[in-house]
Structures are given as structure tokens and as C-alpha cells.
N, C-alpha and C. Protein backbone atom coordinates (compact mmCIF):
# COMPACT_ATOMS: atom_id res chain seq x y z
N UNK A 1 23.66 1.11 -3.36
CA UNK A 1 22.94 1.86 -2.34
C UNK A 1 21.54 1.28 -2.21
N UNK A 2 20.81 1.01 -0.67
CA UNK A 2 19.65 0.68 -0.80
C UNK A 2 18.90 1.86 -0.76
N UNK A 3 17.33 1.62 -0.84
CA UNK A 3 16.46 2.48 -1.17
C UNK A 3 16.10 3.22 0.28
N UNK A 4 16.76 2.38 1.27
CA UNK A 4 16.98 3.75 2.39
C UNK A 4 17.40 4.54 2.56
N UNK A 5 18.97 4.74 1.82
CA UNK A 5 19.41 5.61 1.75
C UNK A 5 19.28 6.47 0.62
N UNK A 6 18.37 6.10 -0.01
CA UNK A 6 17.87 7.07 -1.65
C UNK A 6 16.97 7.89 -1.08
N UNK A 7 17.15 9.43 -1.45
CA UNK A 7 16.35 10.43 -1.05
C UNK A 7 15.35 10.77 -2.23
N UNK A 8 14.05 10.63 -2.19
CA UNK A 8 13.35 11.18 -3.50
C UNK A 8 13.65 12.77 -3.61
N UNK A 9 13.55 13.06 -4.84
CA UNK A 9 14.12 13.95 -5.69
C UNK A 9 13.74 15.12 -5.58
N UNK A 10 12.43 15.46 -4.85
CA UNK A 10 11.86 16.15 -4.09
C UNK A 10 12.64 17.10 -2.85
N UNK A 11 12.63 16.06 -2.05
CA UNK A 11 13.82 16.50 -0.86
C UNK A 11 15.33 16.49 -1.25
N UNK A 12 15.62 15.60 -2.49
CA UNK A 12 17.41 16.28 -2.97
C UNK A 12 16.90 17.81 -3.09
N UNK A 13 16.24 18.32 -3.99
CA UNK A 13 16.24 19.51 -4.34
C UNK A 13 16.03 20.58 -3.37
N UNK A 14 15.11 20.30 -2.57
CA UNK A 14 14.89 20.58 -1.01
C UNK A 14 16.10 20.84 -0.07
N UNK A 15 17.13 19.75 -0.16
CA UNK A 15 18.39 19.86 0.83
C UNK A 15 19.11 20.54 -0.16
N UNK A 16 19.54 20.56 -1.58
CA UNK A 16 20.46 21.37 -1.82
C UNK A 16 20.08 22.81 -2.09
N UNK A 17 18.81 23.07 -1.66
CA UNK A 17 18.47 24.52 -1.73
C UNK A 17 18.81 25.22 -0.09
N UNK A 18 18.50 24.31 0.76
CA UNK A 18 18.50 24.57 2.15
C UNK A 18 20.21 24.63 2.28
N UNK A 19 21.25 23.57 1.97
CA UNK A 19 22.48 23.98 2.17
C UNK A 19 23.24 24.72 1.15
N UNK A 20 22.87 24.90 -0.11
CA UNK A 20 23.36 26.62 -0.52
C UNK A 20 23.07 27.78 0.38
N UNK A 21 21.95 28.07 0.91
CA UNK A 21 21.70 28.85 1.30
C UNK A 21 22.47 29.46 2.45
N UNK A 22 22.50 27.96 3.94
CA UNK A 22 23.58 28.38 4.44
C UNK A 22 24.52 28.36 4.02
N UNK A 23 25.57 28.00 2.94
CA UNK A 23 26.55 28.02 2.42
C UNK A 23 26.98 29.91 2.38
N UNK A 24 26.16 29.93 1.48
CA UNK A 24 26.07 31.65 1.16
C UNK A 24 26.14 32.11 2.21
N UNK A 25 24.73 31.81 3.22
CA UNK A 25 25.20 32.91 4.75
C UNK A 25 26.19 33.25 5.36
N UNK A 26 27.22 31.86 5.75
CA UNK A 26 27.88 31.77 6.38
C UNK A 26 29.39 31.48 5.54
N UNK A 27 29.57 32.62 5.08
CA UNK A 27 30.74 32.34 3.76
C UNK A 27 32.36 32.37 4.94
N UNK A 28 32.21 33.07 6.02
CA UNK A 28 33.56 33.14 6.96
C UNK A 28 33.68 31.86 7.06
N UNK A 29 33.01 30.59 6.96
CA UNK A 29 33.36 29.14 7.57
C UNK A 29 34.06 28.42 6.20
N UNK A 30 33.61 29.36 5.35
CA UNK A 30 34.43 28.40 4.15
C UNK A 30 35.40 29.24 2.93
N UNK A 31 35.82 30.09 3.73
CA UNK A 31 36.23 30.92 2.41
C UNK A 31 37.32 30.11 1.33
N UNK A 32 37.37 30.81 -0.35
CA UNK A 32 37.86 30.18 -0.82
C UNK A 32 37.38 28.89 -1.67
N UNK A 33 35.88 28.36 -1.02
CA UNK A 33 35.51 27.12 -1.54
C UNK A 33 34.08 27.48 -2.58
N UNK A 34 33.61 27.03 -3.41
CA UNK A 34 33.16 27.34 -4.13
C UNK A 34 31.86 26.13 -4.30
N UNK A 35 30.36 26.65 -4.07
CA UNK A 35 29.20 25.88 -4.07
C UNK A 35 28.70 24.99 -4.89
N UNK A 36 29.35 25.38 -6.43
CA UNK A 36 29.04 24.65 -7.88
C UNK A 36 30.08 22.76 -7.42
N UNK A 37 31.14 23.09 -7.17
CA UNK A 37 31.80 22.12 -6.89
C UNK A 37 31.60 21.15 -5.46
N UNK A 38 31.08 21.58 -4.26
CA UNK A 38 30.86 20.52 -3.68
C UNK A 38 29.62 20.07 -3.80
N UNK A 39 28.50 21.06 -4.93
CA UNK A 39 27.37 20.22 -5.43
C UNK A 39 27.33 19.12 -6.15
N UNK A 40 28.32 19.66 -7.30
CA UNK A 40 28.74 18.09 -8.11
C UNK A 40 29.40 17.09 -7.38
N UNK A 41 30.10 17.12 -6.34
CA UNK A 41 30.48 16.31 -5.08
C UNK A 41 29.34 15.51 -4.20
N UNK A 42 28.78 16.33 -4.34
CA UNK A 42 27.43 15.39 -3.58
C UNK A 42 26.57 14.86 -4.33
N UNK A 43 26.42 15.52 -5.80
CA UNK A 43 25.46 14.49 -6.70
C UNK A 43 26.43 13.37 -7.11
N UNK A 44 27.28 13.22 -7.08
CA UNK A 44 28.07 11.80 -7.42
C UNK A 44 28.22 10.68 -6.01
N UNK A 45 27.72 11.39 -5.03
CA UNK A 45 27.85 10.75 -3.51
C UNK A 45 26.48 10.61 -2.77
N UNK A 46 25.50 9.81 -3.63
CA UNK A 46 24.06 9.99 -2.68
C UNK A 46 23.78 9.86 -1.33
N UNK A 47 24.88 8.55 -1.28
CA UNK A 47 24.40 8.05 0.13
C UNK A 47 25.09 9.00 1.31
N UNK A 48 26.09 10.16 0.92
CA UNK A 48 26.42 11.63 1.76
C UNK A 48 25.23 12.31 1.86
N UNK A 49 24.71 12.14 0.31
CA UNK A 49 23.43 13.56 0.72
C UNK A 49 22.44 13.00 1.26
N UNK A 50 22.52 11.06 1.74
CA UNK A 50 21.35 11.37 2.95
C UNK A 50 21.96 11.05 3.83
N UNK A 51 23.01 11.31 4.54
CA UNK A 51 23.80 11.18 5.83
C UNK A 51 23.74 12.69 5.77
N UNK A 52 23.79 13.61 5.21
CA UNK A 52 23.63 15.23 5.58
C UNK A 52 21.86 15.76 5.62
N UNK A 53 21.10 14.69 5.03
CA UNK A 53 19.95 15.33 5.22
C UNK A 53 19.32 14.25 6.80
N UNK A 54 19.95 13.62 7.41
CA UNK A 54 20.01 12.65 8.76
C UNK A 54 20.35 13.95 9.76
N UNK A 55 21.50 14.31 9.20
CA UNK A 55 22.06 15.61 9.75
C UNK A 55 20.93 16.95 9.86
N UNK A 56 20.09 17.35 8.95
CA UNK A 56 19.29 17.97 9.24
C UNK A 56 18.33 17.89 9.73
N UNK A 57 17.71 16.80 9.45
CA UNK A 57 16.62 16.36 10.11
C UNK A 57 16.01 16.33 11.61
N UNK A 58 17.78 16.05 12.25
CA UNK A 58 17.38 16.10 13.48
C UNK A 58 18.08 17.51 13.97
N UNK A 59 18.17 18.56 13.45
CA UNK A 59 18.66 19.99 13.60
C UNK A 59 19.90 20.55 13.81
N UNK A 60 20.86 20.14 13.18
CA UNK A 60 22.30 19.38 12.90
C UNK A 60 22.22 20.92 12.40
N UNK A 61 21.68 21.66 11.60
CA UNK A 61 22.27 22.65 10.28
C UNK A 61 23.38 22.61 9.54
N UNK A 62 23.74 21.00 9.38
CA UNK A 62 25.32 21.27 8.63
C UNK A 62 25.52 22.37 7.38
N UNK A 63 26.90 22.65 7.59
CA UNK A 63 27.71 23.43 6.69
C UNK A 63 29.40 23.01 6.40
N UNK A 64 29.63 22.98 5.12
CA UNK A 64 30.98 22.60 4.63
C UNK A 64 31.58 23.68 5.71
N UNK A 65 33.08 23.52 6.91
CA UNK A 65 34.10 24.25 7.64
C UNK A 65 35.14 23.83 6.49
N UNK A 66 35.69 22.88 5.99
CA UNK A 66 36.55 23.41 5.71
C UNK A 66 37.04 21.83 4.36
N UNK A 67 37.95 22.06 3.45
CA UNK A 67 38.55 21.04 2.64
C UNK A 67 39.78 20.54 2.69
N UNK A 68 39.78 18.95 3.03
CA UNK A 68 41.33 18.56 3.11
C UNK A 68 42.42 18.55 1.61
N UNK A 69 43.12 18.90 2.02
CA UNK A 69 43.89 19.43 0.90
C UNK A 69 44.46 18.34 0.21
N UNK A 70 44.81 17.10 1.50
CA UNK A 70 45.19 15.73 1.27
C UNK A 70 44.53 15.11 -0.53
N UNK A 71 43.46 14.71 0.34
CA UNK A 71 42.33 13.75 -0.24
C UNK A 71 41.47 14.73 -1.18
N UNK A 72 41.31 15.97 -0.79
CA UNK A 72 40.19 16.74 -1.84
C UNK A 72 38.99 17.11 -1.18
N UNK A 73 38.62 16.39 -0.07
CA UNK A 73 37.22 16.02 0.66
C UNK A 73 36.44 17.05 0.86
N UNK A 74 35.39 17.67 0.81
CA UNK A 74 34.81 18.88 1.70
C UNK A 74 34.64 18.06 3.04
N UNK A 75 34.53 18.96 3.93
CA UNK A 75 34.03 18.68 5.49
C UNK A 75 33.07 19.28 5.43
N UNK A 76 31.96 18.62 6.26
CA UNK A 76 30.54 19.24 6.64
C UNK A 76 30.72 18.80 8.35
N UNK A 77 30.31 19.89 9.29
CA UNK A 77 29.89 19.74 10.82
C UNK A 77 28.62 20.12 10.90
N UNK A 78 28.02 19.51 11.93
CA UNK A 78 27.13 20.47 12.57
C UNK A 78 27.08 21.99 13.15
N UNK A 79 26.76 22.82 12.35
CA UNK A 79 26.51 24.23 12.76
C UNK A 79 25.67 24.73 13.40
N UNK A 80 24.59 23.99 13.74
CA UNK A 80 23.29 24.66 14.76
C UNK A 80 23.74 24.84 15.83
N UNK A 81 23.70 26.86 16.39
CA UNK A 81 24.10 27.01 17.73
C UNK A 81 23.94 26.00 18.95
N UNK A 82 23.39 25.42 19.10
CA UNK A 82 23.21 24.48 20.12
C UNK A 82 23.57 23.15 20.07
N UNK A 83 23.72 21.87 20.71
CA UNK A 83 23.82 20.73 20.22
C UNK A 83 22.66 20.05 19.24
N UNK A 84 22.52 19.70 18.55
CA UNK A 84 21.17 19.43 18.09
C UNK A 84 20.44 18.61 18.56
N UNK A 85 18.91 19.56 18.34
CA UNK A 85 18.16 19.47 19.37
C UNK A 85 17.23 17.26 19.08
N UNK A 86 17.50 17.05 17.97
CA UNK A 86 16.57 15.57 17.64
C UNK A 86 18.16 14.53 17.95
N UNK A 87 19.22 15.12 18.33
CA UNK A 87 20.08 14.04 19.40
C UNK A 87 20.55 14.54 20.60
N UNK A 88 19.85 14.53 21.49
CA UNK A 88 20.22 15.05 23.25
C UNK A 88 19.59 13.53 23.85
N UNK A 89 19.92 13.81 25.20
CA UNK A 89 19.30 12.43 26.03
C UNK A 89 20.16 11.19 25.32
N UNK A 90 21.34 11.55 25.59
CA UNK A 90 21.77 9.32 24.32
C UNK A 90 23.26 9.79 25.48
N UNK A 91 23.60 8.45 25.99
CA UNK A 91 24.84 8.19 26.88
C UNK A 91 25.87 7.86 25.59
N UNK A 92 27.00 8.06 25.69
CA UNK A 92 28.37 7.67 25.23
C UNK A 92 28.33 7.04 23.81
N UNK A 93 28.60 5.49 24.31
CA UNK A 93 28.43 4.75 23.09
C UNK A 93 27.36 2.91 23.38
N UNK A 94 27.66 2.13 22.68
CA UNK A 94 26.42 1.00 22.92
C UNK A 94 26.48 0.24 24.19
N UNK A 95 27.92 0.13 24.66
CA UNK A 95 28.26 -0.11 26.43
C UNK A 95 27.82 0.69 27.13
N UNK A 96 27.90 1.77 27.33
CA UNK A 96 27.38 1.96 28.25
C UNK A 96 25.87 2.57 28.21
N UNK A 97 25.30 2.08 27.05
CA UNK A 97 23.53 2.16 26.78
C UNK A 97 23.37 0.60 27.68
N UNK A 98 24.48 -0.42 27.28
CA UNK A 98 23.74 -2.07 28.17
C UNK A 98 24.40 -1.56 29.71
N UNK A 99 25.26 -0.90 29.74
CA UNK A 99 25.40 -0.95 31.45
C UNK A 99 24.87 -0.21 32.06
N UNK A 100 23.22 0.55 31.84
CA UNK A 100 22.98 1.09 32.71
C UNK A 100 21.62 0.31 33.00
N UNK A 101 21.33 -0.47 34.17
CA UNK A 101 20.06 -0.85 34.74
C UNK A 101 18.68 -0.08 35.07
N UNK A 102 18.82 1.06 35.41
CA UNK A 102 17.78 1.96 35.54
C UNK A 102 17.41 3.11 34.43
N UNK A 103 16.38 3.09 33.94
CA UNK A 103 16.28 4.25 33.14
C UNK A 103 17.08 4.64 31.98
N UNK A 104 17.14 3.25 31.18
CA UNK A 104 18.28 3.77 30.05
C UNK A 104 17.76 4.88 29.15
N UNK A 105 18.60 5.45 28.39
CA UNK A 105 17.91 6.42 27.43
C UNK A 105 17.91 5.43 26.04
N UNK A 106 17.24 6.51 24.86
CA UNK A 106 16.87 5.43 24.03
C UNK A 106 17.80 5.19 22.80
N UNK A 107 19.09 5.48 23.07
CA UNK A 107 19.94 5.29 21.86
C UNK A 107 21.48 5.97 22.68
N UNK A 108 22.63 5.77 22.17
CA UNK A 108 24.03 6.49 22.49
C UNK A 108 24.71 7.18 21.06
N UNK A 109 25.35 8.15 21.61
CA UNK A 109 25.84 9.03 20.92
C UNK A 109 26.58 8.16 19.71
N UNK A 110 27.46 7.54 19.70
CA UNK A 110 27.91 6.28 18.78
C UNK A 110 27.19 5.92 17.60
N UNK A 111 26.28 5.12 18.40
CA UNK A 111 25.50 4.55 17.82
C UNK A 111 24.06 5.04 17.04
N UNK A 112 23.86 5.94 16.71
CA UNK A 112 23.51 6.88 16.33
C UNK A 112 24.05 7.26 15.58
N UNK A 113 25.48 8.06 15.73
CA UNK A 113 25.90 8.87 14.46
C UNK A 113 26.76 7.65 13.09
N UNK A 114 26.80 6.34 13.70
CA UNK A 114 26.86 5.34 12.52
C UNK A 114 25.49 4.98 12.00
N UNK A 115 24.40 5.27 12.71
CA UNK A 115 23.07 4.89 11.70
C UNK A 115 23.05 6.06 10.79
N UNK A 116 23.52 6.70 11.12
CA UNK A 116 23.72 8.32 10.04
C UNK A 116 24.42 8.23 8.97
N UNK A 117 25.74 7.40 9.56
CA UNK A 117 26.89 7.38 8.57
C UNK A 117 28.06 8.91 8.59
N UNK A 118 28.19 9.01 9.97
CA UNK A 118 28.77 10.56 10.75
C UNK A 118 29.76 10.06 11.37
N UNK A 119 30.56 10.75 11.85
CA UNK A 119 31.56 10.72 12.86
C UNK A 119 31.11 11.83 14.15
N UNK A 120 31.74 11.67 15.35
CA UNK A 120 31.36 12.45 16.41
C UNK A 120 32.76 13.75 15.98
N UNK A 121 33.09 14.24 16.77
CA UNK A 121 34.10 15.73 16.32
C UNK A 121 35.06 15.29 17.43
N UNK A 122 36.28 15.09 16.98
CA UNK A 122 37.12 15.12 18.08
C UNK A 122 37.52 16.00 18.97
N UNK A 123 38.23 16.30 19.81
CA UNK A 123 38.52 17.04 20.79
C UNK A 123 38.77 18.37 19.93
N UNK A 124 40.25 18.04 19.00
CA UNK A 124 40.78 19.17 18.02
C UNK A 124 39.95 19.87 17.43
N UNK A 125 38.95 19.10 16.29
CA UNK A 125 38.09 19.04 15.62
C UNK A 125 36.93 19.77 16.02
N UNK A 126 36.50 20.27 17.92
CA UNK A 126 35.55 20.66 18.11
C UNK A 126 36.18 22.39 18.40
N UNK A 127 37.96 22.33 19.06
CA UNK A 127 38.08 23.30 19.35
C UNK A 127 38.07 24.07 17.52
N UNK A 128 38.86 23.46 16.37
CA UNK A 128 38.36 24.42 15.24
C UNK A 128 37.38 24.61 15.00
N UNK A 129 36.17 23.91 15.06
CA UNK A 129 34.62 24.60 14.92
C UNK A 129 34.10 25.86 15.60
N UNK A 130 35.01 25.65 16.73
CA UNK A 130 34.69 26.65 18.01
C UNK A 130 35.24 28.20 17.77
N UNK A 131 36.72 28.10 16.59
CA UNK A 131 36.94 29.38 15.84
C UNK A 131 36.47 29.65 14.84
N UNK A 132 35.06 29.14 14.51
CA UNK A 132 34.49 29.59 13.04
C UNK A 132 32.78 30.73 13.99
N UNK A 133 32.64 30.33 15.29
CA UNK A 133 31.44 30.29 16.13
C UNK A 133 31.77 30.52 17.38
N UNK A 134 30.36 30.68 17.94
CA UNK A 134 30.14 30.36 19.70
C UNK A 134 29.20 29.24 19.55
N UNK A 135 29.38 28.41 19.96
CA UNK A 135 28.63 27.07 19.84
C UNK A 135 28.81 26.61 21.52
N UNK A 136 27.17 25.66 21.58
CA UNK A 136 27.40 25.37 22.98
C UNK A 136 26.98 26.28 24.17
N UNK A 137 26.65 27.45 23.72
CA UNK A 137 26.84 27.94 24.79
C UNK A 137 26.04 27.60 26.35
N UNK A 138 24.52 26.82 25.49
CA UNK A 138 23.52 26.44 26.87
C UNK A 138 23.19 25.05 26.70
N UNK A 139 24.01 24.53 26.06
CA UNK A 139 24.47 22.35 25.63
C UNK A 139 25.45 22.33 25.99
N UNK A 140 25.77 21.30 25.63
CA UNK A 140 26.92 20.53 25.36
C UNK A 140 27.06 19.20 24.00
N UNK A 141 27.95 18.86 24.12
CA UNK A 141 28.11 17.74 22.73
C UNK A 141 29.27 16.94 23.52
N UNK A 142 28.88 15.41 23.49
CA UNK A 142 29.92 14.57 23.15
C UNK A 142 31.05 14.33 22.10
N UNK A 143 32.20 13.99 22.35
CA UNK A 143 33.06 14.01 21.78
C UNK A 143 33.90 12.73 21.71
N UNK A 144 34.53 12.22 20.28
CA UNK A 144 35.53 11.18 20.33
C UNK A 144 36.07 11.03 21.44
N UNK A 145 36.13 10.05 21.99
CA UNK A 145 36.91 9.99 23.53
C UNK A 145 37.73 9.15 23.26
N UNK A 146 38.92 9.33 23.64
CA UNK A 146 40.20 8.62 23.65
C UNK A 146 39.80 7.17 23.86
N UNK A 147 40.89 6.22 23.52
CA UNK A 147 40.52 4.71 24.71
C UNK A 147 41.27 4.31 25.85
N UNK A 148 42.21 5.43 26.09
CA UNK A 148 42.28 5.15 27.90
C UNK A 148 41.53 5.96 28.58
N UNK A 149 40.73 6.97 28.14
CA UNK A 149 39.63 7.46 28.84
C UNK A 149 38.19 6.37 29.12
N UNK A 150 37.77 6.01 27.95
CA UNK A 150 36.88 5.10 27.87
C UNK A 150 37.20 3.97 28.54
N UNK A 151 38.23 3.39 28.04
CA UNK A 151 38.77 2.32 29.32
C UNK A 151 38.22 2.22 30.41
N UNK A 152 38.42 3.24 31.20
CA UNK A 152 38.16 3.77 32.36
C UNK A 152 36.77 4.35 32.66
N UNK A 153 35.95 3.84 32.14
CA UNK A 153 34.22 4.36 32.16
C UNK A 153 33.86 5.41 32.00
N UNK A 154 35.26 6.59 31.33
CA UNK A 154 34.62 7.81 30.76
C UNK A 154 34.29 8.40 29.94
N UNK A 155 34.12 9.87 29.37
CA UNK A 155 33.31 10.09 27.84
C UNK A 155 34.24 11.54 28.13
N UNK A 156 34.11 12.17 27.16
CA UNK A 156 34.59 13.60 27.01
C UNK A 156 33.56 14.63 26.12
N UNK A 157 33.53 15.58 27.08
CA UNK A 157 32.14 16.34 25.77
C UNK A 157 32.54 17.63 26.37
N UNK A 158 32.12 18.54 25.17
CA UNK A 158 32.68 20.25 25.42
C UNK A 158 31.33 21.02 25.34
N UNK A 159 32.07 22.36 25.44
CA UNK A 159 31.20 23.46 25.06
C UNK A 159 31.32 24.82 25.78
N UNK A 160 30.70 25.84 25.43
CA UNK A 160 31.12 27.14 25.84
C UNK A 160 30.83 28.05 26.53
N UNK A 161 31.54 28.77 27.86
CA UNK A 161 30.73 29.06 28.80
C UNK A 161 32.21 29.66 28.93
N UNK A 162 31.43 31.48 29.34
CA UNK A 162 32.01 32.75 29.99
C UNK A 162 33.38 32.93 29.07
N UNK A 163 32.86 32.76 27.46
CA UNK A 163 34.17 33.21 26.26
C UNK A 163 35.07 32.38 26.27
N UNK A 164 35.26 30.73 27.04
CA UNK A 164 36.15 29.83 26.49
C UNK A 164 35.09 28.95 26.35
N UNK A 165 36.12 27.91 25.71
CA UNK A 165 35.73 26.54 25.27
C UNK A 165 36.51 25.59 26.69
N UNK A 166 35.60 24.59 26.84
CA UNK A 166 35.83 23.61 27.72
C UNK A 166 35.98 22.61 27.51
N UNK A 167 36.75 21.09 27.34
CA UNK A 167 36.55 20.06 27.45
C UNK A 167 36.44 19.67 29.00
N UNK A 168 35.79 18.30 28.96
CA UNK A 168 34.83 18.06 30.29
C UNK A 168 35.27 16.53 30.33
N UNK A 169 35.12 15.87 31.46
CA UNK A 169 34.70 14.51 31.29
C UNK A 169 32.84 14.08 32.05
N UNK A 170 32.83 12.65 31.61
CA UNK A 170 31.35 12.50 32.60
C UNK A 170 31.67 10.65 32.48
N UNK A 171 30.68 10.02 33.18
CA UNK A 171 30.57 8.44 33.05
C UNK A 171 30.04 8.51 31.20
N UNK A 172 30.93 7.45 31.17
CA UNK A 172 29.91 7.43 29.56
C UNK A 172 28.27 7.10 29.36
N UNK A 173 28.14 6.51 30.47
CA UNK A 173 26.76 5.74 30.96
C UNK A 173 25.79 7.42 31.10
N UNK A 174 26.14 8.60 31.54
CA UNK A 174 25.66 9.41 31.82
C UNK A 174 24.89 10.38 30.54
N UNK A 175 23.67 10.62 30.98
CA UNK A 175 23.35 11.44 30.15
C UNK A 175 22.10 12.42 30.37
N UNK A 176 21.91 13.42 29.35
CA UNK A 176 21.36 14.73 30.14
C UNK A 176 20.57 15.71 28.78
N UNK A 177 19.69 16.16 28.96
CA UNK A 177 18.30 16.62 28.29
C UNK A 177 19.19 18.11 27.52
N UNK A 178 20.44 18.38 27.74
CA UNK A 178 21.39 19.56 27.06
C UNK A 178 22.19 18.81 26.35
N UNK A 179 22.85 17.56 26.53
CA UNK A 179 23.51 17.05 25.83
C UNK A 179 23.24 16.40 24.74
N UNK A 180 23.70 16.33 23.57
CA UNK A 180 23.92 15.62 22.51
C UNK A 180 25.70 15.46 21.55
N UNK A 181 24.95 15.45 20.36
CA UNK A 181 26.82 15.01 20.02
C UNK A 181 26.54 16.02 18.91
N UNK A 182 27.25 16.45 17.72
CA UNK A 182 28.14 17.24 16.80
C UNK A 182 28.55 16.12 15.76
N UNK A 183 28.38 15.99 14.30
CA UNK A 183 28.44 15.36 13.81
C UNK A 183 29.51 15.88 12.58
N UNK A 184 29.96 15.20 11.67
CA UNK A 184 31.26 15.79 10.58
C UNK A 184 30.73 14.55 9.69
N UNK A 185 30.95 14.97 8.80
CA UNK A 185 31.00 14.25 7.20
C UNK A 185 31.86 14.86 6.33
N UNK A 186 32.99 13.60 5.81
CA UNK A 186 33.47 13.83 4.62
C UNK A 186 32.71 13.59 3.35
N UNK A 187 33.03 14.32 2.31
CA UNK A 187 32.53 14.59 1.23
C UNK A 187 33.34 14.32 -0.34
């Protein structure tokens, strides 16, 4: 691990006080899972606990939704009611940040959540977040987009309006001061 991704010891203690806490709050998103154990999960995984404190930083509020039973993994999403607010304004992915001539914005949803070391939430992936919450309701978030969608110069992004959930399309090139993306980390 380089020393970028090393968090001084200060802010470890800092982030794992801040995500117990929501842990505890929000116990309906994880029932069953237990805080002692995905702590020792993350002190054996540094370079997670600064891809989750990337996640906070820019107002992400992650929280463990849920553990694959497969692999063992905890899952962490973004939980902040809204899209988070330090990634809005970013088009699709790094194409269509070079194909736009006028007024690019200053980064894409993509590309971004790999400087993090994140994944975006897939379609599925956003509607189960969406039964733990109301999320979205005055954003939106980009979403994994297929590649015959993208193919085709488009993006897919959801969110929630009048008690459903929506998936949407837009140009991937497109982007907008409500939008951002939703991020997931395995653990």
C-alpha cells in the first residue's frame, strides 16, 4: 500500500467512530451483522478504510446493507439521503468527459469512483438500497450502465419521486448540479 492510501491514525479512529455510530443508528440495514467483526475486517483491509473514508469525505455516509454469503464480504453503499453532495456535476464515464467540446465538467462518474477504489450501484443493486430507504428523492445517481446502452451514447441513473423508484436514461456526456453517483465497497 502507498502512503496515499494510509490514513493517519488519527482519522482511522475518527472513521471507525463515525461508522459505528451509523452502524448502530441504522441497525434495519444490517440486521444480524455484528460491528466487532466487520471492524476486524477493515483493520486487516487499510486500503478499504481509505476507499470508505473517500466515501465520506465527499458525503457518501456509507453504511454496511448487507453480507455476501458467497465470499463472506460486508457491503458498504452510500447512505446519504441525497446523491452525495462532493460528487454531482461529473458526466458518465472518461468518453464522454473527451466528447464533450463545450463546457466539460471536471471529472465523470467512472472515473472517479476508481480513484476511490468504488464501484457505481447497479440497476438491481440501487433498487435493494431503495428497500432499506427513500433515497433520491431531490437527486439523482448514476448507475452501471449496460454496454448496449452505452454503445449507444447512453447512461442510466435513478431515483425517487411520488413513492417509486425510477430508472432513467440521459447522454452519458450529460450532466447536472443534482446528479451524482452512489458508491458500494466490498469488504
Amino acid at each position: 500500500m502507498n502512503n496515499q492510501t494510509k490514513l493517519p491514525q488519527e482519522r482511522v479512529d475518527e472513521l471507525f467512530d463515525i461508522l459505528k455510530k451509523r452502524f448502530e443508528k441504522n441497525s434495519h440495514r444490517h440486521r444480524d451483522l455484528e460491528w466487532t467483526a466487520i471492524k476486524s475486517k477493515l483493520e486487516s483491509q487499510p486500503g478499504k478504510l481509505w476507499s470508505l473514508n473517500e466515501m465520506e469525505e465527499t458525503g457518501g455516509e456509507p453504511d454496511v446493507i448487507s453480507r455476501d454469503e458467497k465470499t463472506g464480504e460486508y457491503i458498504f453503499c452510500d447512505c446519504s439521503p441525497e446523491s452525495p453532495k462532493g460528487r454531482r456535476s461529473l458526466c458518465y464515464d472518461q468518453e464522454a468527459l473527451e466528447s464533450r467540446k463545450k463546457h466539460p465538467p471536471k471529472n465523470s462518474a467512472l472515473s472517479l469512483a476508481d480513484e476511490m477504489g468504488i464501484d457505481l450501484l447497479t440497476e438491481e443493486q440501487y433498487q435493494q438500497l431503495q428497500q432499506l430507504g427513500e433515497f433520491d428523492t431531490k437527486t439523482s445517481s448514476w448507475l452501471k450502465t449496460p454496454d448496449d446502452v452505452r454503445s449507444l451514447g447512453g447512461a442510466i441513473f435513478g431515483d425517487r419521486r411520488f413513492g417509486r423508484v425510477f430508472i432513467y436514461h440521459n447522454g452519458a456526456d450529460s450532466y447536472y448540479g443534482a446528479r451524482g453517483f452512489r458508491g458500494l465497497l466490498r469488504v
